[in-house]
PDB file of N, CA and C in Angstrom:
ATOM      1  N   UNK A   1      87.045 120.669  16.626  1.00  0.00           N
ATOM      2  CA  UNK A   1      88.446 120.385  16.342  1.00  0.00           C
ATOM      3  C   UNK A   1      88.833 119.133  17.126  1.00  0.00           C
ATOM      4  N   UNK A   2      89.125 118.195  16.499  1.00  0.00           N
ATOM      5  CA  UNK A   2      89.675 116.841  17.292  1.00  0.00           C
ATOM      6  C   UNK A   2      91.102 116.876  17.281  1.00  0.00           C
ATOM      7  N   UNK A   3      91.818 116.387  18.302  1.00  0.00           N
ATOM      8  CA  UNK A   3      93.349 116.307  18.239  1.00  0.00           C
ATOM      9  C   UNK A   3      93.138 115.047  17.805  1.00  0.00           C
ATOM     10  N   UNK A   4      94.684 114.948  17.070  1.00  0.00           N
ATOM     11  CA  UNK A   4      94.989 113.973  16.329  1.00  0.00           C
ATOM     12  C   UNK A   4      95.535 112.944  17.395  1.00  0.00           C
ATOM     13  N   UNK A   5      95.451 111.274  16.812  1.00  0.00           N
ATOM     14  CA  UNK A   5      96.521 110.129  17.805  1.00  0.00           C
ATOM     15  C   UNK A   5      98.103 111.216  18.357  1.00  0.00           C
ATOM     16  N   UNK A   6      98.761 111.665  17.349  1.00  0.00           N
ATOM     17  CA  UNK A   6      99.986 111.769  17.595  1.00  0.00           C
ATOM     18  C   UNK A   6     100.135 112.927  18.383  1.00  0.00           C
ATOM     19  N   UNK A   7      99.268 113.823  18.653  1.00  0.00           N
ATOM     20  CA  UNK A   7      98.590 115.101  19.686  1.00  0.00           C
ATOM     21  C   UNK A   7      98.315 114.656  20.991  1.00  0.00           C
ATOM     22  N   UNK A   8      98.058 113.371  20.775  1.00  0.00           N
ATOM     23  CA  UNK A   8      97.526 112.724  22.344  1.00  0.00           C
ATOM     24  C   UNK A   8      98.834 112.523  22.376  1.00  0.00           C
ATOM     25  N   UNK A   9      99.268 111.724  21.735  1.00  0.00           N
ATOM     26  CA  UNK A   9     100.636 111.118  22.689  1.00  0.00           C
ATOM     27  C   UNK A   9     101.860 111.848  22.879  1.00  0.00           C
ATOM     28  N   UNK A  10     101.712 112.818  22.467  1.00  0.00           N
ATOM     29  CA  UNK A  10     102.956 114.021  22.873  1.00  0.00           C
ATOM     30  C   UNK A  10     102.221 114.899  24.038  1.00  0.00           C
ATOM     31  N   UNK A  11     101.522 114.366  25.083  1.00  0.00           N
ATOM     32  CA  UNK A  11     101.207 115.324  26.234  1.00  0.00           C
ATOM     33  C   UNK A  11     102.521 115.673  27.047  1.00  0.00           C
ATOM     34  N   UNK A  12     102.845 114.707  27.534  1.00  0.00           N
ATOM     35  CA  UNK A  12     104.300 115.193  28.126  1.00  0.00           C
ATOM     36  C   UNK A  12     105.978 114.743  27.301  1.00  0.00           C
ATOM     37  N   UNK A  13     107.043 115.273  27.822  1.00  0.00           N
ATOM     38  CA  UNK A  13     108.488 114.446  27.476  1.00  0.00           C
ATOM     39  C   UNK A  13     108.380 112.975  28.072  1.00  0.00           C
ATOM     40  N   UNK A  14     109.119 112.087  27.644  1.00  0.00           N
ATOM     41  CA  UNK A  14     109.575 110.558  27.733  1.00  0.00           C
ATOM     42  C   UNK A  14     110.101 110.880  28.581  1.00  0.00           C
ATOM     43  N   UNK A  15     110.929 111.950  29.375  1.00  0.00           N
ATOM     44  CA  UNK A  15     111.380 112.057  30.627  1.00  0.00           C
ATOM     45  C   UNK A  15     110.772 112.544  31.493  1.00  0.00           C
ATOM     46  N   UNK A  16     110.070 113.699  32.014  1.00  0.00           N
ATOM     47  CA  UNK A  16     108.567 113.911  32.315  1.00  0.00           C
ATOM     48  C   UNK A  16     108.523 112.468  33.523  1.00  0.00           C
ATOM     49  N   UNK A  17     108.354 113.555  34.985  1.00  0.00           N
ATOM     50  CA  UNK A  17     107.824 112.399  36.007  1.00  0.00           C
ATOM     51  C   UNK A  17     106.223 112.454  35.528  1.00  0.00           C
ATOM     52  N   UNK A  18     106.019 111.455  36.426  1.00  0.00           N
ATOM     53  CA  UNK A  18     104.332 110.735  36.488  1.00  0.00           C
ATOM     54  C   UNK A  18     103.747 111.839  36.498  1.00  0.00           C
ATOM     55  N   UNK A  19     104.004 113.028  37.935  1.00  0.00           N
ATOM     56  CA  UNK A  19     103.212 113.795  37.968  1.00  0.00           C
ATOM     57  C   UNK A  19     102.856 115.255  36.182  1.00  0.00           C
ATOM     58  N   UNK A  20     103.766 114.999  35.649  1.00  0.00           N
ATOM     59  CA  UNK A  20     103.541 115.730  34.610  1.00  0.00           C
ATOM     60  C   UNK A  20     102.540 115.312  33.480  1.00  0.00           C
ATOM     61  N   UNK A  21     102.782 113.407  33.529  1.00  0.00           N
ATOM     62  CA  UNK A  21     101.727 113.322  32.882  1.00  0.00           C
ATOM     63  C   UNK A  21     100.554 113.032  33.355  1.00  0.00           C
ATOM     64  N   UNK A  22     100.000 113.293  34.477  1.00  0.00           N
ATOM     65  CA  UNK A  22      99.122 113.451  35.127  1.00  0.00           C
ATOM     66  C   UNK A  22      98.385 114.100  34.567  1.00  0.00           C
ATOM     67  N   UNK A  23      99.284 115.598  34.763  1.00  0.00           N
ATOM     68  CA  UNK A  23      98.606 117.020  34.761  1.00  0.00           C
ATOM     69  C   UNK A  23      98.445 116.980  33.389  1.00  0.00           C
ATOM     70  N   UNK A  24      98.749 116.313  32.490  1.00  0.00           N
ATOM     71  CA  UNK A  24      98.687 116.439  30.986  1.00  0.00           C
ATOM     72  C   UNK A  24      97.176 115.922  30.961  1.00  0.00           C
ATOM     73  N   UNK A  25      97.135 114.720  30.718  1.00  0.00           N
ATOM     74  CA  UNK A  25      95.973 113.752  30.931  1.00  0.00           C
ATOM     75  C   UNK A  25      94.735 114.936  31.512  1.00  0.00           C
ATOM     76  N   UNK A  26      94.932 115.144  32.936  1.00  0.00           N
ATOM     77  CA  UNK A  26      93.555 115.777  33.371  1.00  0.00           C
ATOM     78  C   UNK A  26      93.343 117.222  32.345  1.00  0.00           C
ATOM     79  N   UNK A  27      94.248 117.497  31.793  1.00  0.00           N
ATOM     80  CA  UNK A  27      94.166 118.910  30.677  1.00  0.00           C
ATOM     81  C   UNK A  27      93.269 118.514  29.821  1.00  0.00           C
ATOM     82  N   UNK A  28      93.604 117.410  29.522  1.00  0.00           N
ATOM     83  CA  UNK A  28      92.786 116.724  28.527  1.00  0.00           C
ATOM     84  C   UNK A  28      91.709 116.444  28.235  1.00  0.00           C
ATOM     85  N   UNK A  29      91.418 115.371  29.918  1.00  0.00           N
ATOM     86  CA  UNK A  29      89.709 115.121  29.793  1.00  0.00           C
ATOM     87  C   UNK A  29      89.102 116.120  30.501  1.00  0.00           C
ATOM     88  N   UNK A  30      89.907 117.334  31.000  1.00  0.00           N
ATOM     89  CA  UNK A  30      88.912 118.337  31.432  1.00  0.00           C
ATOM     90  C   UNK A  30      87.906 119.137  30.294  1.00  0.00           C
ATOM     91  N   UNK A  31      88.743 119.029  29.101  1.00  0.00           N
ATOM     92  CA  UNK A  31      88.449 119.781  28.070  1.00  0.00           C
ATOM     93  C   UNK A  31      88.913 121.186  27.841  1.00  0.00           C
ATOM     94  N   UNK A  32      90.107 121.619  28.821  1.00  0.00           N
ATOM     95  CA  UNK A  32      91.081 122.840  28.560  1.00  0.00           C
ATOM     96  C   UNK A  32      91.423 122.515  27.910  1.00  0.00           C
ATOM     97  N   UNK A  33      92.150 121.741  27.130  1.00  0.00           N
ATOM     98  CA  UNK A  33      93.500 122.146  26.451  1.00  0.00           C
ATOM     99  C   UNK A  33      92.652 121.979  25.164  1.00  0.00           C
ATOM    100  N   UNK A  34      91.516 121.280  24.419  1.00  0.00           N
ATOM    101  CA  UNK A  34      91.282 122.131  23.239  1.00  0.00           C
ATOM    102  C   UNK A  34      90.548 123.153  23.156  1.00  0.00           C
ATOM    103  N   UNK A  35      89.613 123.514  24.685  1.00  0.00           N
ATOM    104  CA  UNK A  35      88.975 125.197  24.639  1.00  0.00           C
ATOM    105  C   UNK A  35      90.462 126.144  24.150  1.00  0.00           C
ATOM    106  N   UNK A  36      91.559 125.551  25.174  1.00  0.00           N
ATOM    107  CA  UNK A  36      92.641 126.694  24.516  1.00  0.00           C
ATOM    108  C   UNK A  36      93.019 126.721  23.175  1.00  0.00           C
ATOM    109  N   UNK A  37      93.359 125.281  22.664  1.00  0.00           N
ATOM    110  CA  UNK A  37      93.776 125.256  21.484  1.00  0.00           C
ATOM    111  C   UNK A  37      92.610 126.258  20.427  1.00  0.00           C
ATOM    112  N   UNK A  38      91.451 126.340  20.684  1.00  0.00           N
ATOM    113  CA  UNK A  38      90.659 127.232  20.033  1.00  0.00           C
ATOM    114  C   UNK A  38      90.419 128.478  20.399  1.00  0.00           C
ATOM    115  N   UNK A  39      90.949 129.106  21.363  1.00  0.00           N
ATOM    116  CA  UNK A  39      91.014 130.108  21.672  1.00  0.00           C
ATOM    117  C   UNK A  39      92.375 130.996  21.040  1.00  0.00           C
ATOM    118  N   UNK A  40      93.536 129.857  21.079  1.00  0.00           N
ATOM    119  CA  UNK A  40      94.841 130.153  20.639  1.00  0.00           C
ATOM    120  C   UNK A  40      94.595 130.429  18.925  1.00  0.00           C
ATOM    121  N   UNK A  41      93.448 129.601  18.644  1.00  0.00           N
ATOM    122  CA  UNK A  41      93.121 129.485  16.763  1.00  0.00           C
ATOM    123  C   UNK A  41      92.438 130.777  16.306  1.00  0.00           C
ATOM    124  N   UNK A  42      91.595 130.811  17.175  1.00  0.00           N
ATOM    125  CA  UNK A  42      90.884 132.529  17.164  1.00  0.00           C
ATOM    126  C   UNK A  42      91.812 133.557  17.182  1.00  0.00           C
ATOM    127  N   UNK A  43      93.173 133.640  17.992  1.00  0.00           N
ATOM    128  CA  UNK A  43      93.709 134.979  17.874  1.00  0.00           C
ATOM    129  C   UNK A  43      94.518 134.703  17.009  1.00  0.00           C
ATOM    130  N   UNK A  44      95.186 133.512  16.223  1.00  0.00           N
ATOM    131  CA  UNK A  44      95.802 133.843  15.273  1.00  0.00           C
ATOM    132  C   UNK A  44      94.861 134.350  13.986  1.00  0.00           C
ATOM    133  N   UNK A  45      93.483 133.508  13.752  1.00  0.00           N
ATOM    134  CA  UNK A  45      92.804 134.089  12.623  1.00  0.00           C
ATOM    135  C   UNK A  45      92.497 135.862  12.990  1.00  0.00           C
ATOM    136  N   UNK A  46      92.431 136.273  14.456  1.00  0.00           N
ATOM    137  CA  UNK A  46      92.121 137.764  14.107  1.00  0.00           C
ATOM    138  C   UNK A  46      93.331 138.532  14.207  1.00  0.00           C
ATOM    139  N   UNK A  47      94.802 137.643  14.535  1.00  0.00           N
ATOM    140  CA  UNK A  47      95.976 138.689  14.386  1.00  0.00           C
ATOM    141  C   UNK A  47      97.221 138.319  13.673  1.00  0.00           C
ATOM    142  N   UNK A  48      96.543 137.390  12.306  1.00  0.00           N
ATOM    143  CA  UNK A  48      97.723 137.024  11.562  1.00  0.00           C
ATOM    144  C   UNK A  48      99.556 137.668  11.736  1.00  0.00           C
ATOM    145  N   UNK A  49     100.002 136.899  11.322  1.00  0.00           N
ATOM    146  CA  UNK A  49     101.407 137.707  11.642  1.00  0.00           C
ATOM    147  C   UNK A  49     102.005 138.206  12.710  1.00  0.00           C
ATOM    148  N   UNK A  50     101.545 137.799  14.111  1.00  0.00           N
ATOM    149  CA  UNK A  50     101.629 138.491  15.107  1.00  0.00           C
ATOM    150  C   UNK A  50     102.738 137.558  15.335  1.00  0.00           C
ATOM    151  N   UNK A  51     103.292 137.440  16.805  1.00  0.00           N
ATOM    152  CA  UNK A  51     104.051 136.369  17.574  1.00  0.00           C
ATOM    153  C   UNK A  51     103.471 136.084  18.675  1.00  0.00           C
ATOM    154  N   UNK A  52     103.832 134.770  19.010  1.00  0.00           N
ATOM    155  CA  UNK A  52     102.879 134.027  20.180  1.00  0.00           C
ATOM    156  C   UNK A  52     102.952 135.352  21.825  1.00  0.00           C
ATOM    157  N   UNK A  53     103.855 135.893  21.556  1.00  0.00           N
ATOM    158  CA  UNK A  53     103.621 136.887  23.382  1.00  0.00           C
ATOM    159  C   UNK A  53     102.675 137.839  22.552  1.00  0.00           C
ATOM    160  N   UNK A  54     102.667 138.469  21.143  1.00  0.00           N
ATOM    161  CA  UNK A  54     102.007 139.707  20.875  1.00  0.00           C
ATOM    162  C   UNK A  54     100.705 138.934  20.752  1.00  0.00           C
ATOM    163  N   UNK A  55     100.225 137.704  20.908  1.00  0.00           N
ATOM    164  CA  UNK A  55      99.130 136.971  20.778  1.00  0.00           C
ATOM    165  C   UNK A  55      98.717 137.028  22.211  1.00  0.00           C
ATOM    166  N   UNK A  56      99.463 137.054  23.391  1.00  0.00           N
ATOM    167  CA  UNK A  56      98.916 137.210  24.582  1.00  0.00           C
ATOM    168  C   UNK A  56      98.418 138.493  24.972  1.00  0.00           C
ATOM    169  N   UNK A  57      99.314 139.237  24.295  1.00  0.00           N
ATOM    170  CA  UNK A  57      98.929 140.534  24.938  1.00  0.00           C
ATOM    171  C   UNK A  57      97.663 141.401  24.337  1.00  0.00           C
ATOM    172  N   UNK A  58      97.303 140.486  22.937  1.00  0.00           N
ATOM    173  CA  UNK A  58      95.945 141.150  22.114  1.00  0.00           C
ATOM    174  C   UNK A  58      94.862 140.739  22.665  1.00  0.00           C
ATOM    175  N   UNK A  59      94.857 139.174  23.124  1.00  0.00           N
ATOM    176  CA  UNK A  59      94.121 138.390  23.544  1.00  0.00           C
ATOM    177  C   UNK A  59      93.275 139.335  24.576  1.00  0.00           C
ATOM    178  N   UNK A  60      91.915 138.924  25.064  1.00  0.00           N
ATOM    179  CA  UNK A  60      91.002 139.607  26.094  1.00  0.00           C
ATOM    180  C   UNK A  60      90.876 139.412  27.008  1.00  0.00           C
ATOM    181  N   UNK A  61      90.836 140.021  28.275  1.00  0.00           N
ATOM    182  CA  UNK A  61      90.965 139.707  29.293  1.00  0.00           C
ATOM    183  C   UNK A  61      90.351 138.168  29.626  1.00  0.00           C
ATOM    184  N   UNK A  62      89.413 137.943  28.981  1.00  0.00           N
ATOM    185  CA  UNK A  62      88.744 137.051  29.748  1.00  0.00           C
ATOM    186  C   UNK A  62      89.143 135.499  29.191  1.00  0.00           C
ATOM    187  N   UNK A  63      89.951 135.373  27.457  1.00  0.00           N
ATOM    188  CA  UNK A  63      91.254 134.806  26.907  1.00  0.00           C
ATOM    189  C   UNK A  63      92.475 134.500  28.056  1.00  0.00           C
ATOM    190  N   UNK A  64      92.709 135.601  28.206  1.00  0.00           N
ATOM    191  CA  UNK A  64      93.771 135.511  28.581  1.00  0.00           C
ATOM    192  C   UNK A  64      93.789 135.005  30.450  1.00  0.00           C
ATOM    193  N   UNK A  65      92.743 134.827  30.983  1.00  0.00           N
ATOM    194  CA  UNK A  65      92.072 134.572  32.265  1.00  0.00           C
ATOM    195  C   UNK A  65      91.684 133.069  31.845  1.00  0.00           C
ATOM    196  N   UNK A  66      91.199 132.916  30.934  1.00  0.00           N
ATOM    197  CA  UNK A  66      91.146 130.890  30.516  1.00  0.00           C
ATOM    198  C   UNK A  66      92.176 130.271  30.280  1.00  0.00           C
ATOM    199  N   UNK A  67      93.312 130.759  29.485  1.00  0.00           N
ATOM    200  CA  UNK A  67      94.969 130.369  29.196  1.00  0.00           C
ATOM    201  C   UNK A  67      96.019 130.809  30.826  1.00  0.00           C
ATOM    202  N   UNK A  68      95.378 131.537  31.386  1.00  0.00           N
ATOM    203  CA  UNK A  68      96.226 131.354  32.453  1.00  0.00           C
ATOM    204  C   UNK A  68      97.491 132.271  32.611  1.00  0.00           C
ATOM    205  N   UNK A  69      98.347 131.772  31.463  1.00  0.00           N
ATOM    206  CA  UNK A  69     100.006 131.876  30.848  1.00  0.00           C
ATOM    207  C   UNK A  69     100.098 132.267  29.564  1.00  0.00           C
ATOM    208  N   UNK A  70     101.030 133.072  29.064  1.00  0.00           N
ATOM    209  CA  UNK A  70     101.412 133.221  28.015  1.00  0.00           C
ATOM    210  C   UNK A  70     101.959 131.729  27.015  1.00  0.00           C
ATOM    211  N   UNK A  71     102.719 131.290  28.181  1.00  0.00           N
ATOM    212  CA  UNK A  71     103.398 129.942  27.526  1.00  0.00           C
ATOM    213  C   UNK A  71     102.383 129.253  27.136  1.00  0.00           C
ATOM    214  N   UNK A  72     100.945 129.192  27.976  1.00  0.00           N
ATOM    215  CA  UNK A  72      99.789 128.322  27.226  1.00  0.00           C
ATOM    216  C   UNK A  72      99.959 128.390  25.674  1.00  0.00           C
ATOM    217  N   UNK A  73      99.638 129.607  25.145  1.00  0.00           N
ATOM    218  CA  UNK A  73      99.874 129.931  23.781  1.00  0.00           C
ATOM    219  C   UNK A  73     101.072 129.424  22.781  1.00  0.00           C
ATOM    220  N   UNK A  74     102.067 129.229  23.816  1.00  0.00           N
ATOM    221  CA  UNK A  74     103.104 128.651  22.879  1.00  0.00           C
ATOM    222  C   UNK A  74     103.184 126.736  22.450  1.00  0.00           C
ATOM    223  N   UNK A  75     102.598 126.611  24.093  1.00  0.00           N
ATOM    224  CA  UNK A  75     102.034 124.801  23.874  1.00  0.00           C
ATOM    225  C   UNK A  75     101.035 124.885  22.712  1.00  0.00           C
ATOM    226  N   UNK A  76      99.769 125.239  23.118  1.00  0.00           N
ATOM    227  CA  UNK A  76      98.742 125.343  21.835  1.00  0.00           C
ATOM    228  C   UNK A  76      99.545 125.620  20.498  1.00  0.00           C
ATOM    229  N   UNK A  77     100.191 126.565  19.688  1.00  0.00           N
ATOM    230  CA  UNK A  77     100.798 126.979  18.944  1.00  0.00           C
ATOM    231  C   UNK A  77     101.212 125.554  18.468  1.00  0.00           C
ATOM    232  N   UNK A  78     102.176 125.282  19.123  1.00  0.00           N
ATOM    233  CA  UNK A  78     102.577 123.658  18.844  1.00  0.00           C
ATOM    234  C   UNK A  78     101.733 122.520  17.985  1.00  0.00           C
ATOM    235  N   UNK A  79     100.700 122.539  18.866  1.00  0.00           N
ATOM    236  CA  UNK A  79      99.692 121.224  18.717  1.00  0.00           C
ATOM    237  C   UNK A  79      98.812 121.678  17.507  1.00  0.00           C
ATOM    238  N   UNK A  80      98.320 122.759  16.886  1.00  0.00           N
ATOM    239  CA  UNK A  80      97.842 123.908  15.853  1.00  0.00           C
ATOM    240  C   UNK A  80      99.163 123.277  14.996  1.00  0.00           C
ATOM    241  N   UNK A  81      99.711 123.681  14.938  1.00  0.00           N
ATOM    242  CA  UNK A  81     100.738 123.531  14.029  1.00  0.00           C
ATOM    243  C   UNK A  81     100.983 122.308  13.528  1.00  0.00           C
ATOM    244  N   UNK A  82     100.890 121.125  14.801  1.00  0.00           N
ATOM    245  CA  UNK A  82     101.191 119.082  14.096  1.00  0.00           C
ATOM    246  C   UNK A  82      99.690 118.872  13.496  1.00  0.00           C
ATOM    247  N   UNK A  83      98.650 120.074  13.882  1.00  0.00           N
ATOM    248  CA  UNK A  83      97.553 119.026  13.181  1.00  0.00           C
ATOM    249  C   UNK A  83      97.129 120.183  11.953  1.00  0.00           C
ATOM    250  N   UNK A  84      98.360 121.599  11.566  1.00  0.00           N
ATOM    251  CA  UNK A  84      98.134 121.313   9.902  1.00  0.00           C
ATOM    252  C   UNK A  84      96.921 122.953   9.889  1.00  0.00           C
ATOM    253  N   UNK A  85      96.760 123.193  11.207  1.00  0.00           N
ATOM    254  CA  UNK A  85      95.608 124.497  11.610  1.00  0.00           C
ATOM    255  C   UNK A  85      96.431 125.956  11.582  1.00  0.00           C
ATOM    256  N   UNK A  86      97.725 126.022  11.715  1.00  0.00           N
ATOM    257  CA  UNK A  86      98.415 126.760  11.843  1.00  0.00           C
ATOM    258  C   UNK A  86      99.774 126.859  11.072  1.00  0.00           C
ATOM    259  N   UNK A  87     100.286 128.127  10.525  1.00  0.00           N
ATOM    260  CA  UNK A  87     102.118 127.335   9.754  1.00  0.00           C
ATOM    261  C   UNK A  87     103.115 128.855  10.606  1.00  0.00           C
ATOM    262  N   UNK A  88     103.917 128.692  10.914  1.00  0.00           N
ATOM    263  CA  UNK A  88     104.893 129.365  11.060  1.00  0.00           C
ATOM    264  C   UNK A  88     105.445 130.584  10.068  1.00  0.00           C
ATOM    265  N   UNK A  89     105.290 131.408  10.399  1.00  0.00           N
ATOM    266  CA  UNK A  89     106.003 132.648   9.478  1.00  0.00           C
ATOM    267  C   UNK A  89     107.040 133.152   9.519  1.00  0.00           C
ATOM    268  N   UNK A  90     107.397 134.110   8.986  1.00  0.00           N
ATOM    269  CA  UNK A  90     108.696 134.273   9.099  1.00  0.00           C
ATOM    270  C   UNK A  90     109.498 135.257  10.214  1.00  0.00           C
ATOM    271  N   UNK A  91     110.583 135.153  10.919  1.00  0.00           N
ATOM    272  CA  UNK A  91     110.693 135.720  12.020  1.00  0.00           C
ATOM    273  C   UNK A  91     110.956 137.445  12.040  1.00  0.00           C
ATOM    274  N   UNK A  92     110.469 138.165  12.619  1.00  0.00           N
ATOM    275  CA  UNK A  92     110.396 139.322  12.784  1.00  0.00           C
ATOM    276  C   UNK A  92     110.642 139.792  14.268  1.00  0.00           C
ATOM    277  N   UNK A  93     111.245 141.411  14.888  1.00  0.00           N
ATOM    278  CA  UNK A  93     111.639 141.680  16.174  1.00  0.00           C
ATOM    279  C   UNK A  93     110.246 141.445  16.387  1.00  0.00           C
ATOM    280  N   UNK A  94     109.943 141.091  18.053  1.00  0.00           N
ATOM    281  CA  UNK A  94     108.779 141.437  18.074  1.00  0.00           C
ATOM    282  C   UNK A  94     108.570 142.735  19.160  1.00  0.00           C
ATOM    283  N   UNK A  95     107.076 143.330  19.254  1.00  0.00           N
ATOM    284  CA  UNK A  95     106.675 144.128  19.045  1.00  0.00           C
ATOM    285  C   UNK A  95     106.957 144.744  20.620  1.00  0.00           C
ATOM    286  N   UNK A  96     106.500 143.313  21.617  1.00  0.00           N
ATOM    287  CA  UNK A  96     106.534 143.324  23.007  1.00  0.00           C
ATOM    288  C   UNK A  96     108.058 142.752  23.626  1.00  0.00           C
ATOM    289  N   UNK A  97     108.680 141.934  23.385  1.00  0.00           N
ATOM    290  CA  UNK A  97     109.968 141.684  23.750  1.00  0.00           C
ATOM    291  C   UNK A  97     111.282 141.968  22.601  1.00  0.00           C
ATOM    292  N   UNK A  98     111.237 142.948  22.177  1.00  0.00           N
ATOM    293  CA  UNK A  98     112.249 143.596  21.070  1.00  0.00           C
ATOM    294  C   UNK A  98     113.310 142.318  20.400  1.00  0.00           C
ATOM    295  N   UNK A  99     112.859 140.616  20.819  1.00  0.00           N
ATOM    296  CA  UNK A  99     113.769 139.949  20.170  1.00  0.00           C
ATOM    297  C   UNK A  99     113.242 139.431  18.555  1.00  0.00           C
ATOM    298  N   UNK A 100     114.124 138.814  18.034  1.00  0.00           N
ATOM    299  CA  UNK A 100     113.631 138.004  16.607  1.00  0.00           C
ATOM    300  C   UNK A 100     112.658 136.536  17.324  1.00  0.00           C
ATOM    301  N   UNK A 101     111.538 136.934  16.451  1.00  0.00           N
ATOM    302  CA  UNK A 101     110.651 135.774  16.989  1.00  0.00           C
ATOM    303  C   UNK A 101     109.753 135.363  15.817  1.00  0.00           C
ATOM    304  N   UNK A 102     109.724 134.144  15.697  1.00  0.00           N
ATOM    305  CA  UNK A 102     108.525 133.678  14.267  1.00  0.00           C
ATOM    306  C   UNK A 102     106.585 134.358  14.561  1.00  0.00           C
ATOM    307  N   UNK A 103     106.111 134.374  13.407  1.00  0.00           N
ATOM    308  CA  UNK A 103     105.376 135.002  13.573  1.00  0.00           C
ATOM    309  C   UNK A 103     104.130 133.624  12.900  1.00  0.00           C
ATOM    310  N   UNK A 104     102.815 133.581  13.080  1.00  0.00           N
ATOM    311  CA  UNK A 104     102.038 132.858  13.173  1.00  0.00           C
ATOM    312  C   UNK A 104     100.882 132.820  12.255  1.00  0.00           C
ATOM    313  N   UNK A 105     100.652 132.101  11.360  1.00  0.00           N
ATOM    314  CA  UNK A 105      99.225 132.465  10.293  1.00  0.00           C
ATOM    315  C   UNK A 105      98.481 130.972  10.237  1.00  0.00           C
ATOM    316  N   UNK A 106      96.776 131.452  10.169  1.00  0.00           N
ATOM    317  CA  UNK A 106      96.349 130.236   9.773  1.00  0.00           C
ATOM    318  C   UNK A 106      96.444 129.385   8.336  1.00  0.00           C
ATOM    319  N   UNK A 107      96.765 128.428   8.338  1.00  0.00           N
ATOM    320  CA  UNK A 107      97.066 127.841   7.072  1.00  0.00           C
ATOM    321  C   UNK A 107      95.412 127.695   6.394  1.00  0.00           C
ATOM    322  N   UNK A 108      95.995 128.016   5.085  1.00  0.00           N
ATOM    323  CA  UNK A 108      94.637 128.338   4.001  1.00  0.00           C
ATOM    324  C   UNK A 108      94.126 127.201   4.229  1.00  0.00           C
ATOM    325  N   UNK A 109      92.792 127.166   3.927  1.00  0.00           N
ATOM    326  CA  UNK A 109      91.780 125.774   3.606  1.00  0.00           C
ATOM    327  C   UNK A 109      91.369 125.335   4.687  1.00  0.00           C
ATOM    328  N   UNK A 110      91.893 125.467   6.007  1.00  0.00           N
ATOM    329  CA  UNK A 110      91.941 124.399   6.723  1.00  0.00           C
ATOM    330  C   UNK A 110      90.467 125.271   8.808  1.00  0.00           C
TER     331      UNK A 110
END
């Protein structure tokens, strides 16, 4: 999976001190942030329809020990989504925080 130009350049906000895009950058060439982004791609293909926290909490220990954070999942989610790997569903309570939350599927073909 390659991130796209426009994936690179949304690592941090335009407001975002130095040190944020630092930490972006080293995400980068460490090679976390697309092990996650494929880790984040794996639990949506095995838990279609879920929502990004019910995606943390399916996830395996040892998932969820490489992502760190729940919020990891919601950055990844993001970047899945601009490059066309992922589409947004429709919002449902969810399962673990009883609010309305969109739910997550891999987009066909891709």
């Amino acid at each position: 999976m390659q991130p796209d130009l426009f994936d690179l350049l949304a690592l941090s906000h335009r407001d975002d001190p130095a040190t944020s895009r630092e930490a972006a950058e080293r995400h980068v060439a460490s090679g976390r942030r697309e092990r996650h982004a494929e880790i984040v791609l794996g639990l949506v293909q095995r838990f279609p329809a879920a929502t990004a926290i019910e995606l943390w909490y399916l996830a395996t220990d040892a998932e969820r020990a490489e992502l760190k954070e729940p919020q990891e999942i919601r950055r990844r989610l993001v970047c899945l989504r601009k490059r066309g790997l992922v589409r947004r569903g429709p919002a449902r309570p969810c399962t673990v925080r009883g609010t309305s939350q969109v739910t997550w599927f891999v987009v066909e073909g891709s």
